[in-house]
Protein backbone atom coordinates (compact mmCIF):
# COMPACT_ATOMS: atom_id res chain seq x y z
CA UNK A 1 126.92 151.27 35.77
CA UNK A 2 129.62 148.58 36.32
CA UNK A 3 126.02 145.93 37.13
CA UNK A 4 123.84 147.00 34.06
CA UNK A 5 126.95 145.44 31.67
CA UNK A 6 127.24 142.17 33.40
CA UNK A 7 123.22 142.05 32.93
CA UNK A 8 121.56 140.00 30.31
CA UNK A 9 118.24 141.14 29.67
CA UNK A 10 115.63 138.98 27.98
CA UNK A 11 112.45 140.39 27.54
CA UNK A 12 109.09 138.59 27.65
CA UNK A 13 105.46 139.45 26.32
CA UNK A 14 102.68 138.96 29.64
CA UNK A 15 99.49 140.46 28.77
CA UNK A 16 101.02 143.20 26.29
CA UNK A 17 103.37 144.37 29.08
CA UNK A 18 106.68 144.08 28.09
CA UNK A 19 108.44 142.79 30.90
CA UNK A 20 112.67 142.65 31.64
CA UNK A 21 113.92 139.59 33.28
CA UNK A 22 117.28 140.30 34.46
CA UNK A 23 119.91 136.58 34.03
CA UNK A 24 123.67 137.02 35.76
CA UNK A 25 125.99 134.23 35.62
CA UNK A 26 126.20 132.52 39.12
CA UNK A 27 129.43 130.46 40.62
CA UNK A 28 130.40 129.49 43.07
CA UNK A 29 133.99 130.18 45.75
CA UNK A 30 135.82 127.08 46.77
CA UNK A 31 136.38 128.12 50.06
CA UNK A 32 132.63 128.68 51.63
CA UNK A 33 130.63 127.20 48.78
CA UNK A 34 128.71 130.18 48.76
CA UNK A 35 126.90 130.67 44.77
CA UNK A 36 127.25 134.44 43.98
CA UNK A 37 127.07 136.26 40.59
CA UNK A 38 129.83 135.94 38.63
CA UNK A 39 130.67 139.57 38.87
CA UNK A 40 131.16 139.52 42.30
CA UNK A 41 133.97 136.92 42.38
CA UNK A 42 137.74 137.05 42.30
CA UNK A 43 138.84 134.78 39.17
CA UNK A 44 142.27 133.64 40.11
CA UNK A 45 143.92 129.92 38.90
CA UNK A 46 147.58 128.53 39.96
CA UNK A 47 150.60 129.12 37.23
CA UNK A 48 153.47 127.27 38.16
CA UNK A 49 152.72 126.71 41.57
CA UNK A 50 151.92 130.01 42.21
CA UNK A 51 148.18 131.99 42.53
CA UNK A 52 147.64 134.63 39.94
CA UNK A 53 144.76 136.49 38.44
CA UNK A 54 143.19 134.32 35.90
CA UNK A 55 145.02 134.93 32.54
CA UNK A 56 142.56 133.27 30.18
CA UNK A 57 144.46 130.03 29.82
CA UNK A 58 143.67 126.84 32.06
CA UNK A 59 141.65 125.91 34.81
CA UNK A 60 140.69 128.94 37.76
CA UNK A 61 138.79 129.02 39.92
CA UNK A 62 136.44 131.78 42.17
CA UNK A 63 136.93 133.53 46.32
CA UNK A 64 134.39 135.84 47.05
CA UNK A 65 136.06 139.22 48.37
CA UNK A 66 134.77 137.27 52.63
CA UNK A 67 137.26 134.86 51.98
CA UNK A 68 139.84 136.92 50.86
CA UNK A 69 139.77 139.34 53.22
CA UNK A 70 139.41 136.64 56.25
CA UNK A 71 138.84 132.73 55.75
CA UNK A 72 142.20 131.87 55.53
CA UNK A 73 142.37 128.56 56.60
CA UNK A 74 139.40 127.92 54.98
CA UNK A 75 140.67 128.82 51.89
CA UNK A 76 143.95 127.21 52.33
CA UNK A 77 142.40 124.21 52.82
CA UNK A 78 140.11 124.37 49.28
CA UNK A 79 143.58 125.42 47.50
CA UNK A 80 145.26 122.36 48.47
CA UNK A 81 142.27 119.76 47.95
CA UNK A 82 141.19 121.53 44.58
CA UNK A 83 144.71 122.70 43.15
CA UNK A 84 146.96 120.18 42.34
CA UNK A 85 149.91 121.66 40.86
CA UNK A 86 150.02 123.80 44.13
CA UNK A 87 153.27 124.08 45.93
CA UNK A 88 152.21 123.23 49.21
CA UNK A 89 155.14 125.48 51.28
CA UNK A 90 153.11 128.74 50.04
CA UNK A 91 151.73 129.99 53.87
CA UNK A 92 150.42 133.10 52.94
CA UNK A 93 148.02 132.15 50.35
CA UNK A 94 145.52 134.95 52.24
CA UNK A 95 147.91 137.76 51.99
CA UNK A 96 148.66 136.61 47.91
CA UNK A 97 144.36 136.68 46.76
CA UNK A 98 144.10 140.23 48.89
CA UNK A 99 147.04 141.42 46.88
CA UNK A 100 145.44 140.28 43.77
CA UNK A 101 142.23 141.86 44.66
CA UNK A 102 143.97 145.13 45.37
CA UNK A 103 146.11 144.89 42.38
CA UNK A 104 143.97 143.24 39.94
């Protein structure tokens, strides 16, 4: 159920068939570059130096749930080149997303 609301639909006329094409917004996670739909993400952004979920204000950014769960220096090293108002002692930027993933 939780895929047919993220779904656009946008129907099209081929040879009196009327035909669905489905559209899903696509970006992509900082850490492995991977493009996924948008739904599938983690939106999170950094608030004072610290990682949150995204709040609607500001810049965020996008971790699919792989890098959450594993690519931690991966990700670590995205944060710091991307993020600028990071504070760079945080060490367990890993354990922070997967606590915002459980949490929401």
């Amino acid at each position: 159920m939780r895929d047919f609301l993220y779904k656009t639909a946008k129907k099209k006329l081929n040879f009196g068939i009327i035909m669905t094409e489905l559209k899903f917004p696509v970006r992509m996670c900082i850490a492995c570059k991977a493009r996924l739909p948008q739904f599938r993400l983690l939106r999170l952004q950094v608030h004072e130096g610290e990682i949150s979920a995204y709040s609607g204000h500001g810049r965020s950014f996008y971790v699919c749930l792989v890098c959450a769960d594993g690519n931690v220096k991966t990700l670590k090293k995205a944060l710091y080149s991307k993020c600028k108002k990071i504070d760079k002692h945080i060490l367990d930027v890993g354990k922070m997303v997967k606590e915002i993933a459980t949490n929401g």
